[in-house]
Each structure stands twice: as C-alpha cells, then as structure tokens.
PDB file of N, CA and C in Angstrom:
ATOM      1  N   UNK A   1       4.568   0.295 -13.837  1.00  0.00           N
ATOM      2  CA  UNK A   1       3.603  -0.256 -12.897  1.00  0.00           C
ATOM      3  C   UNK A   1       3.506  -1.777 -13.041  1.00  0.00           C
ATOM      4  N   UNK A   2       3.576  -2.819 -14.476  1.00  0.00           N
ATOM      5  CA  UNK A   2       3.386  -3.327 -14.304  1.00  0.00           C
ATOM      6  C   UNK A   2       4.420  -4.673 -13.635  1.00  0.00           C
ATOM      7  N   UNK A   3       5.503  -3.817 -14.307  1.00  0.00           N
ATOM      8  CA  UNK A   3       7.126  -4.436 -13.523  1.00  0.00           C
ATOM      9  C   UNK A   3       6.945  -4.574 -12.209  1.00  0.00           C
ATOM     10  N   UNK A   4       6.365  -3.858 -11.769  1.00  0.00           N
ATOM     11  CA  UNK A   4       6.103  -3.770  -9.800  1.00  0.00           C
ATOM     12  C   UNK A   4       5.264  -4.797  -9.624  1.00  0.00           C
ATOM     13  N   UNK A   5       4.496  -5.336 -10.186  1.00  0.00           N
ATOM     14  CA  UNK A   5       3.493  -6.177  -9.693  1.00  0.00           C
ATOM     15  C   UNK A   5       4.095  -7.939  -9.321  1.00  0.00           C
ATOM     16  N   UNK A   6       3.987  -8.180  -8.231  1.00  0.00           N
ATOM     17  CA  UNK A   6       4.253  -9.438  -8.124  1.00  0.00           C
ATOM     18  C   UNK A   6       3.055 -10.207  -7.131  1.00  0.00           C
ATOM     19  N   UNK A   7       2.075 -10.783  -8.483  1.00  0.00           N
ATOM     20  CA  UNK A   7       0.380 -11.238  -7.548  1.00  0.00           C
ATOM     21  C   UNK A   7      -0.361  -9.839  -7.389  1.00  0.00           C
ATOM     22  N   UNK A   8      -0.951  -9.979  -6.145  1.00  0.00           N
ATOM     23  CA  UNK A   8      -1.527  -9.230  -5.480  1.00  0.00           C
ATOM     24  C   UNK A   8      -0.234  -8.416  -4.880  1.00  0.00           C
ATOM     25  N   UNK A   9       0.460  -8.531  -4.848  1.00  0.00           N
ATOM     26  CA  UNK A   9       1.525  -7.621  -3.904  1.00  0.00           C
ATOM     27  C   UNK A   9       2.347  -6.570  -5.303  1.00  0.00           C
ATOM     28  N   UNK A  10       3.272  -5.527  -4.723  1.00  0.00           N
ATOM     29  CA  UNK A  10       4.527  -4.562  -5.078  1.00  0.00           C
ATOM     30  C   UNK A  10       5.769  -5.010  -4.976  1.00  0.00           C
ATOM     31  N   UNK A  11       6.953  -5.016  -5.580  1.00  0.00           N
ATOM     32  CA  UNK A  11       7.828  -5.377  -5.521  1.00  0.00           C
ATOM     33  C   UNK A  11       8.724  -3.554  -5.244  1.00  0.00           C
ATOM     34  N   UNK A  12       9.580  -3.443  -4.097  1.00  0.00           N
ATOM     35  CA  UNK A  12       9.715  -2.418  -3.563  1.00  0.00           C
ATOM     36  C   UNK A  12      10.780  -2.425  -4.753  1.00  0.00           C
ATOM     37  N   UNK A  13      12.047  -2.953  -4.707  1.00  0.00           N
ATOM     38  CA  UNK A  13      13.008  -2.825  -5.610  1.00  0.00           C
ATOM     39  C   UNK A  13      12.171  -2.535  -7.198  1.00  0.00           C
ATOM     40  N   UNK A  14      11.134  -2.118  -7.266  1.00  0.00           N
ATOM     41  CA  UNK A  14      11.544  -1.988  -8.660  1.00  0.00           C
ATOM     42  C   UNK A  14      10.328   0.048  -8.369  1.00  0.00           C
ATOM     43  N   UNK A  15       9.952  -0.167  -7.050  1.00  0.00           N
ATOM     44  CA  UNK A  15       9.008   1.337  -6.943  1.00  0.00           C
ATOM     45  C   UNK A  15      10.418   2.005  -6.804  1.00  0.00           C
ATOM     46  N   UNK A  16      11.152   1.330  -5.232  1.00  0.00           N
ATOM     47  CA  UNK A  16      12.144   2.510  -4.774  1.00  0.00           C
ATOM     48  C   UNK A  16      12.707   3.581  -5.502  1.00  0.00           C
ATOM     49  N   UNK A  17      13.485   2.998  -6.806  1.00  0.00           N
ATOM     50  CA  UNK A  17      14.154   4.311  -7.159  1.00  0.00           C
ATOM     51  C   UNK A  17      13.407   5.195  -8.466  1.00  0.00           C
ATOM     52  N   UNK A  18      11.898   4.857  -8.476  1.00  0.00           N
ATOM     53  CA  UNK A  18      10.978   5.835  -9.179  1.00  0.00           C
ATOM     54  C   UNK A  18      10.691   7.174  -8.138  1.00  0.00           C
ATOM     55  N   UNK A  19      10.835   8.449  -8.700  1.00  0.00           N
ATOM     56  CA  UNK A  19      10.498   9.481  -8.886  1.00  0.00           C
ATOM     57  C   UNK A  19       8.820   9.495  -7.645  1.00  0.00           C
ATOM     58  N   UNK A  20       8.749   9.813  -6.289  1.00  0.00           N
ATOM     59  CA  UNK A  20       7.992  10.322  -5.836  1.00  0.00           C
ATOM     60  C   UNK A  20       6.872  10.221  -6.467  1.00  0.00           C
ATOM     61  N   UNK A  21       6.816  11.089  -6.817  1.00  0.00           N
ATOM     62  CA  UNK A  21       5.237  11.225  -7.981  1.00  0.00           C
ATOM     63  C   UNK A  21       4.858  10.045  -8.548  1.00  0.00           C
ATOM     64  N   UNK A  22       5.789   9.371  -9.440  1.00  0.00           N
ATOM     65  CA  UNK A  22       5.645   7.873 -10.093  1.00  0.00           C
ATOM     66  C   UNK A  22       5.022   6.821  -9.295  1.00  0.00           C
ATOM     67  N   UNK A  23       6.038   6.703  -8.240  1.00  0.00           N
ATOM     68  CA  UNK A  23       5.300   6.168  -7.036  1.00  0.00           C
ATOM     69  C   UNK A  23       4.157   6.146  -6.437  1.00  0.00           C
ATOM     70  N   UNK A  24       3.951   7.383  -6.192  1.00  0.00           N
ATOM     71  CA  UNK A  24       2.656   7.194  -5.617  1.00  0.00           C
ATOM     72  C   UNK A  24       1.180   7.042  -6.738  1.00  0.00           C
ATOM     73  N   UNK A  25       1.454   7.327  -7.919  1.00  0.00           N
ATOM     74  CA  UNK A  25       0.248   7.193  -8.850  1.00  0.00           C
ATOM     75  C   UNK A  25       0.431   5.586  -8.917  1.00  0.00           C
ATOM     76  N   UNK A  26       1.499   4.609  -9.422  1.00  0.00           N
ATOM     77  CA  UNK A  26       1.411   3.632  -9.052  1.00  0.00           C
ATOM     78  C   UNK A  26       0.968   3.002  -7.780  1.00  0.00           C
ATOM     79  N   UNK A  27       1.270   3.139  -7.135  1.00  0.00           N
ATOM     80  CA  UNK A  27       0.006   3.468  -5.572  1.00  0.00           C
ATOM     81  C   UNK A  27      -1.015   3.190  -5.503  1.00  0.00           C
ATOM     82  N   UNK A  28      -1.349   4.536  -6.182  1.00  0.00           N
ATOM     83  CA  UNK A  28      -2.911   4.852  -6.000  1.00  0.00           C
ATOM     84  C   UNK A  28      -3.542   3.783  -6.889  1.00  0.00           C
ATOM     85  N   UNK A  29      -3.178   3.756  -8.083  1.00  0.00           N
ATOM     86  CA  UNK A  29      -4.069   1.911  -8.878  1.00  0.00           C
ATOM     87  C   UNK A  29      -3.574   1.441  -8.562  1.00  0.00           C
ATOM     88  N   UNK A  30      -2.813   0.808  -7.482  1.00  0.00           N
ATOM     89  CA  UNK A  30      -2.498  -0.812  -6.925  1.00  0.00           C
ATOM     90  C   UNK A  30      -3.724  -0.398  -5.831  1.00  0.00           C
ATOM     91  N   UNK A  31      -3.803   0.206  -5.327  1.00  0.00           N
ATOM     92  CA  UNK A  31      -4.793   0.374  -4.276  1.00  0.00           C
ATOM     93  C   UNK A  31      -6.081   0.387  -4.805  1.00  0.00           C
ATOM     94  N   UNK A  32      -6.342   1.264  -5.873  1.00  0.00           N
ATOM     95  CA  UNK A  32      -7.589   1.312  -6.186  1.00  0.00           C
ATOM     96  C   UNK A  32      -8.220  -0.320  -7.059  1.00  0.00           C
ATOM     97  N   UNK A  33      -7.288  -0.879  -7.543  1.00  0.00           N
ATOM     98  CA  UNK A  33      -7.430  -1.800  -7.958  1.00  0.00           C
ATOM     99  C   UNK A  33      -7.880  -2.833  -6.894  1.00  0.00           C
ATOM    100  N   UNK A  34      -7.655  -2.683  -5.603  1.00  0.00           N
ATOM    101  CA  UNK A  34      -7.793  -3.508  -5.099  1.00  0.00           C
ATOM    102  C   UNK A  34      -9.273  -3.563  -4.178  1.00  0.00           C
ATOM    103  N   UNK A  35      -9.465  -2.037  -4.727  1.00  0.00           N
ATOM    104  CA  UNK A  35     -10.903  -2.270  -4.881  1.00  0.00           C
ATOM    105  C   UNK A  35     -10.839  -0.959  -3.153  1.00  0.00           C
ATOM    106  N   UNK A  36      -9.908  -0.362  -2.695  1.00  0.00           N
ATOM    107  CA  UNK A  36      -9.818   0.608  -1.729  1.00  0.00           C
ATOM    108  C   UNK A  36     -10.240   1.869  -2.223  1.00  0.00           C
ATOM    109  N   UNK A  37     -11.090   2.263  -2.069  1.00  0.00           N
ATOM    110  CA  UNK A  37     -11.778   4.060  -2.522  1.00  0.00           C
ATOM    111  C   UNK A  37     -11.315   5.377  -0.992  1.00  0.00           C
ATOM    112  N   UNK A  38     -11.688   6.182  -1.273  1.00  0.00           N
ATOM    113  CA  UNK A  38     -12.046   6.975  -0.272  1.00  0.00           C
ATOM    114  C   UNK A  38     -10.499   7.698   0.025  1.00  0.00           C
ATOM    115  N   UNK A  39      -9.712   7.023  -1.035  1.00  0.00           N
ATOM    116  CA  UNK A  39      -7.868   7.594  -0.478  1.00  0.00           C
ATOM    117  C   UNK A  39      -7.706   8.941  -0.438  1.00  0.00           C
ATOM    118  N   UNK A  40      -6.585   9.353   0.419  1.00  0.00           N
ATOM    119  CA  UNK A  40      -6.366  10.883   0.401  1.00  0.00           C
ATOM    120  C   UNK A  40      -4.859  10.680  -0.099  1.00  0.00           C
ATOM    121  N   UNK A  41      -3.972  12.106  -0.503  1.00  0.00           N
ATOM    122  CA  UNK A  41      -2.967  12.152  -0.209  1.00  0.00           C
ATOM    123  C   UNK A  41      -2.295  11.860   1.242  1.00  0.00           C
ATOM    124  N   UNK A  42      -2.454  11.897   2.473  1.00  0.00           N
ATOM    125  CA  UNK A  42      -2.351  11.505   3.217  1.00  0.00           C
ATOM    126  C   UNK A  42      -1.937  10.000   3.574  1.00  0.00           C
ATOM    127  N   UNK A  43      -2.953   9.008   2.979  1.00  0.00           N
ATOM    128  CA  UNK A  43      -2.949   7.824   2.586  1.00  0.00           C
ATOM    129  C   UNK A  43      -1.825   7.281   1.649  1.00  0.00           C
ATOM    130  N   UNK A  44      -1.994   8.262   0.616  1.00  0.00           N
ATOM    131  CA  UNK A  44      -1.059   7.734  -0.555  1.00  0.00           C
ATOM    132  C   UNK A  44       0.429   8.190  -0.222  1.00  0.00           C
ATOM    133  N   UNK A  45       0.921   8.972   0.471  1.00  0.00           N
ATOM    134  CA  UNK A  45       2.082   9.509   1.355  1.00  0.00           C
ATOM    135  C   UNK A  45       2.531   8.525   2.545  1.00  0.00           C
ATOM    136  N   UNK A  46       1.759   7.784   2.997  1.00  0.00           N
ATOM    137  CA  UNK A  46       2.089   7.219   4.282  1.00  0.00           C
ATOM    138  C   UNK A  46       2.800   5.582   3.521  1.00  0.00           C
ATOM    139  N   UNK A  47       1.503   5.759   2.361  1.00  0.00           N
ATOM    140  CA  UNK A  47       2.358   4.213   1.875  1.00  0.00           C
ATOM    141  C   UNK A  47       3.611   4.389   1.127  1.00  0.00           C
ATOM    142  N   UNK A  48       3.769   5.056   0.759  1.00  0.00           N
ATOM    143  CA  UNK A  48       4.320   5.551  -0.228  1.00  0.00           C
ATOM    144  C   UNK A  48       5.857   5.950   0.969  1.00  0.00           C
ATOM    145  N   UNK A  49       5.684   5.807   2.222  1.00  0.00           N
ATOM    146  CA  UNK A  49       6.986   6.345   2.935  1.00  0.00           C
ATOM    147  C   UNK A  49       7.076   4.299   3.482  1.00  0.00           C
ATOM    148  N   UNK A  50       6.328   3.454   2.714  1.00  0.00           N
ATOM    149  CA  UNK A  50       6.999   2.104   3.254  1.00  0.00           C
ATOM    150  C   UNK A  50       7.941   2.070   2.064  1.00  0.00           C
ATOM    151  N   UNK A  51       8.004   2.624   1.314  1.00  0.00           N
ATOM    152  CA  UNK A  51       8.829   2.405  -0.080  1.00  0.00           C
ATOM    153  C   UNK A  51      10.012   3.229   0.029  1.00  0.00           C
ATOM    154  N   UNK A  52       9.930   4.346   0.357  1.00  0.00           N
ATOM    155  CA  UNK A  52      10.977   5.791   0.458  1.00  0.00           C
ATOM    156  C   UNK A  52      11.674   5.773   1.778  1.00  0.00           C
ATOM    157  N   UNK A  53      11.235   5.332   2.907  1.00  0.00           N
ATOM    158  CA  UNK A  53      11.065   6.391   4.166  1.00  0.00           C
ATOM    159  C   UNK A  53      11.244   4.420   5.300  1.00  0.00           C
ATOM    160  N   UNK A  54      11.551   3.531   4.988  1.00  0.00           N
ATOM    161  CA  UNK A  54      10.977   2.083   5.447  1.00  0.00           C
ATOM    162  C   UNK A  54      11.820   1.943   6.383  1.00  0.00           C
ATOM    163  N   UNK A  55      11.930   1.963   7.585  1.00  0.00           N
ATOM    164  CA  UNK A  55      12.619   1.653   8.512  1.00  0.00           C
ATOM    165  C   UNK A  55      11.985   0.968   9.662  1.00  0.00           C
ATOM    166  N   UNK A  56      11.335  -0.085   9.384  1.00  0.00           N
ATOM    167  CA  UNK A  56      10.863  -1.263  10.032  1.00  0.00           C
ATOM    168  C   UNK A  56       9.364  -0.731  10.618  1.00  0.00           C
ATOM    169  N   UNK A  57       8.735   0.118  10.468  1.00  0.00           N
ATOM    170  CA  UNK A  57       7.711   0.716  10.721  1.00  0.00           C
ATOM    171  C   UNK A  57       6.573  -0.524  10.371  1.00  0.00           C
ATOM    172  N   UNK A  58       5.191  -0.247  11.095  1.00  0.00           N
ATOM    173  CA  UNK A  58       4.773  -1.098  11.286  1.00  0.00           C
ATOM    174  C   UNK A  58       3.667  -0.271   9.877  1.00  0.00           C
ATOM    175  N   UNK A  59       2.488  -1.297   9.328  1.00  0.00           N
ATOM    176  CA  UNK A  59       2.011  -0.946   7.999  1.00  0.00           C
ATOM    177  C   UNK A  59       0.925   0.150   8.205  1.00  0.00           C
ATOM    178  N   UNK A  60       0.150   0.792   7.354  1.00  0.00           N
ATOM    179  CA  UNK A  60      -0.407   2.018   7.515  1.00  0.00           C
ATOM    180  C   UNK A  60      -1.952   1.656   7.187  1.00  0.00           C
ATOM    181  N   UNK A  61      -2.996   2.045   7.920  1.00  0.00           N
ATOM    182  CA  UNK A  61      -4.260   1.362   7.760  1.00  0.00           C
ATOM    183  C   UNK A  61      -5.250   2.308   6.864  1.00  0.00           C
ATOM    184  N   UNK A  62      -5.841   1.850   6.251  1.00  0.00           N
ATOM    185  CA  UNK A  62      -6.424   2.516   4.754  1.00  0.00           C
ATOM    186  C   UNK A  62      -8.009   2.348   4.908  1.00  0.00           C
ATOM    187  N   UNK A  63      -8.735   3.098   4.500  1.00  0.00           N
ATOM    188  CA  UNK A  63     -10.477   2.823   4.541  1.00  0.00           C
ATOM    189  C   UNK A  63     -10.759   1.411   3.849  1.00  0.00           C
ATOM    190  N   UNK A  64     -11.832   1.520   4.925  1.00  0.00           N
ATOM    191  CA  UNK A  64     -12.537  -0.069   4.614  1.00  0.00           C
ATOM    192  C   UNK A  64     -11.494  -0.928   5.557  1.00  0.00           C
ATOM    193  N   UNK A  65     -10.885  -0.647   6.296  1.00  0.00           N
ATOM    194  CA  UNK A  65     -10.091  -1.704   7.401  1.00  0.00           C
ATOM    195  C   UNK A  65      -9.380  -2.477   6.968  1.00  0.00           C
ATOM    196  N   UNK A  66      -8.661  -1.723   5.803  1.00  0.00           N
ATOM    197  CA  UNK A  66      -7.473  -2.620   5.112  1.00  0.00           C
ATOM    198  C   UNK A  66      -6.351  -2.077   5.234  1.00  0.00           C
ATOM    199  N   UNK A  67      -4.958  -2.889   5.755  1.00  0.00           N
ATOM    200  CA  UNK A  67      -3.792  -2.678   6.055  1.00  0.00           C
ATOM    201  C   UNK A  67      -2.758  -2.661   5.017  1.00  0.00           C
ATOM    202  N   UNK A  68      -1.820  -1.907   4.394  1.00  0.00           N
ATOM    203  CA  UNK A  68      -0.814  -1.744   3.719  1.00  0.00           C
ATOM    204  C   UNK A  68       0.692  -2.049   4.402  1.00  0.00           C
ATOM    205  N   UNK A  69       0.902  -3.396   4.486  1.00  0.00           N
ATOM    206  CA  UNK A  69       2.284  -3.562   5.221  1.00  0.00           C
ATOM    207  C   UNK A  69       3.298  -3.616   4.059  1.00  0.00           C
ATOM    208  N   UNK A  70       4.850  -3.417   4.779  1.00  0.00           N
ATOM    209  CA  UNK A  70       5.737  -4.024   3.710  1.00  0.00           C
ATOM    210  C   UNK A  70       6.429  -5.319   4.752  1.00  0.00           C
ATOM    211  N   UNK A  71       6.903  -6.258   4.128  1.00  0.00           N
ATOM    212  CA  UNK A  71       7.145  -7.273   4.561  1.00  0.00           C
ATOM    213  C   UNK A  71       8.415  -7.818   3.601  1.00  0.00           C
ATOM    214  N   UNK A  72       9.578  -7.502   3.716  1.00  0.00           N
ATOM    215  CA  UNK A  72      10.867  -7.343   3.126  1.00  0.00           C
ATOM    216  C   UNK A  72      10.626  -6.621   2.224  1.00  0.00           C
ATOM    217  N   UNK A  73      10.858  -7.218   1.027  1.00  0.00           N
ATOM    218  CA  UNK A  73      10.815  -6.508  -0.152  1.00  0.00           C
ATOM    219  C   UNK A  73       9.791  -6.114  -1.097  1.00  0.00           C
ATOM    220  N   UNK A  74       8.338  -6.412  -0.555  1.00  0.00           N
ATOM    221  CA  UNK A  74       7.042  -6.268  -1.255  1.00  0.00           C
ATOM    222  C   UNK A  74       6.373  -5.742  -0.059  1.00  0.00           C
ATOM    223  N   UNK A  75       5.385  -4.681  -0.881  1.00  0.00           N
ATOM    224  CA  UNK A  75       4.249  -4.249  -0.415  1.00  0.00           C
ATOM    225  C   UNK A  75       2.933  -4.841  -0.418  1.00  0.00           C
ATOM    226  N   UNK A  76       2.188  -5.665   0.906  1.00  0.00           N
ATOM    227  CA  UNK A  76       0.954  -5.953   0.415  1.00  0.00           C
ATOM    228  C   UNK A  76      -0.469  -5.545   1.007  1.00  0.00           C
ATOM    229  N   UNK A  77      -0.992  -6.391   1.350  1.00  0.00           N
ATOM    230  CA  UNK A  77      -2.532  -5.886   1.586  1.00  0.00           C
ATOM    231  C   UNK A  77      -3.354  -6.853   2.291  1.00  0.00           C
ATOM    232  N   UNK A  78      -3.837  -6.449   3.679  1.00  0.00           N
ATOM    233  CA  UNK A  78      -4.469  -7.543   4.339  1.00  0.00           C
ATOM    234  C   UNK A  78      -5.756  -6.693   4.632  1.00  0.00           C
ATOM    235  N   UNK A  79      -6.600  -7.494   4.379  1.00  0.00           N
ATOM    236  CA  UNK A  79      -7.523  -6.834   4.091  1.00  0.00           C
ATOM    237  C   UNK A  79      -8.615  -7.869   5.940  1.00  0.00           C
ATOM    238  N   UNK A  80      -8.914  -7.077   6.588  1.00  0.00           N
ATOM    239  CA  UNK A  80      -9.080  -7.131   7.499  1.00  0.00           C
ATOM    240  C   UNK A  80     -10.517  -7.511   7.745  1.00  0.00           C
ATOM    241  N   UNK A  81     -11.192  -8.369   8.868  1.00  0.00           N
ATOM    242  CA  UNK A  81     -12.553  -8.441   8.636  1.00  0.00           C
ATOM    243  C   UNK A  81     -12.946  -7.580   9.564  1.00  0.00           C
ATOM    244  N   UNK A  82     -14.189  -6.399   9.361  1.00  0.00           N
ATOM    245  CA  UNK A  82     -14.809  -5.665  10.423  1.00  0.00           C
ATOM    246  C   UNK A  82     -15.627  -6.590  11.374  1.00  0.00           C
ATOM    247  N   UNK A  83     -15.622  -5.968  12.339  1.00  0.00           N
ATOM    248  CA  UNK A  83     -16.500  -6.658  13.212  1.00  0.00           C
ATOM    249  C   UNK A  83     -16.928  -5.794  14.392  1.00  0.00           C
ATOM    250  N   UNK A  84     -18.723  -6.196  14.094  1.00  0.00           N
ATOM    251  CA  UNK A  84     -19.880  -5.651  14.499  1.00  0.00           C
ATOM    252  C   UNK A  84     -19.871  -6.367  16.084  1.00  0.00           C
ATOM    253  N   UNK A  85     -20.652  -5.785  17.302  1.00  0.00           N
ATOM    254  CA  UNK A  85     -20.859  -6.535  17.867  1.00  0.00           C
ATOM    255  C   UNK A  85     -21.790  -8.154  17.871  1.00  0.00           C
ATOM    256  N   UNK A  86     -22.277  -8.673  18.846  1.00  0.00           N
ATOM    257  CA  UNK A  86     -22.738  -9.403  19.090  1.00  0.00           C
ATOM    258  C   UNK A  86     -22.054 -10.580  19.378  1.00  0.00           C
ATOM    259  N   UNK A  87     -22.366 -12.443  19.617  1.00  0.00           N
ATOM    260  CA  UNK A  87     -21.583 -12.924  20.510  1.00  0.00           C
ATOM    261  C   UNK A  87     -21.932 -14.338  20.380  1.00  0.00           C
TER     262      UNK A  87
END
C-alpha cells in the first residue's frame, strides 16, 4: 500500500498486477483515508475496475460528491463542492 502512494494520489503500475482482493483493501484505506465513509463493495469494484478493467472510462462518483478518476497512470480524487440552492 504504501509503494502505491504517490501524494494524495495511487500509482496504477504498482496496484495493477496485485491480486483483486489486495487491490481493493488498498482501496478501501486510500479512500477511507481520505476521509470517504459510507463505501460499498459496489464502490470499491467500480474503482477498483479503473485499475483492472481501464479503458478510458470516465471516473466513478463516491459518497459525499467525491470523484475517483484515473488520469494516466494514477488514481486520484476530486473532491467536489455540493451545492445548495440559492443565488
């Protein structure tokens, strides 16, 4: 996990050729670390197919209105501002 870390971001070349499972628990604390709760398998599968499955697909949106893109070779995290009405 910690080989993967580059900043705030994943370095895909070093998730890709881990073991499914490996992957996605690394995942799940890069995510949770980043302070994202509420994950499902669902969640952790979808990111987890920008690493396995990446064929230019656009990034997968996670609770709390935060986005999981990959962007060449790292996975990161844009963390999105909600917005309420008014004007």
């Amino acid at each position: 996990a910690a080989r993967a870390r580059d900043g705030a971001d994943l370095l895909v070349g070093v998730l890709e050729p881990a073991q499914a499972p490996v992957r996605r628990r690394v995942l799940r604390r890069w995510l949770l670390d980043a302070g994202i709760g509420d994950l499902t398998d669902g969640h952790l599968r979808s990111v987890d197919a920008l690493v396995g499955r990446w064929r230019g697909q656009g990034g997968v949106f996670l609770p709390g209105g935060v986005e999981a893109y990959r962007s060449r070779d790292k996975l990161a995290l844009n963390f999105r501002q909600s917005t309420t009405g008014g004007g």
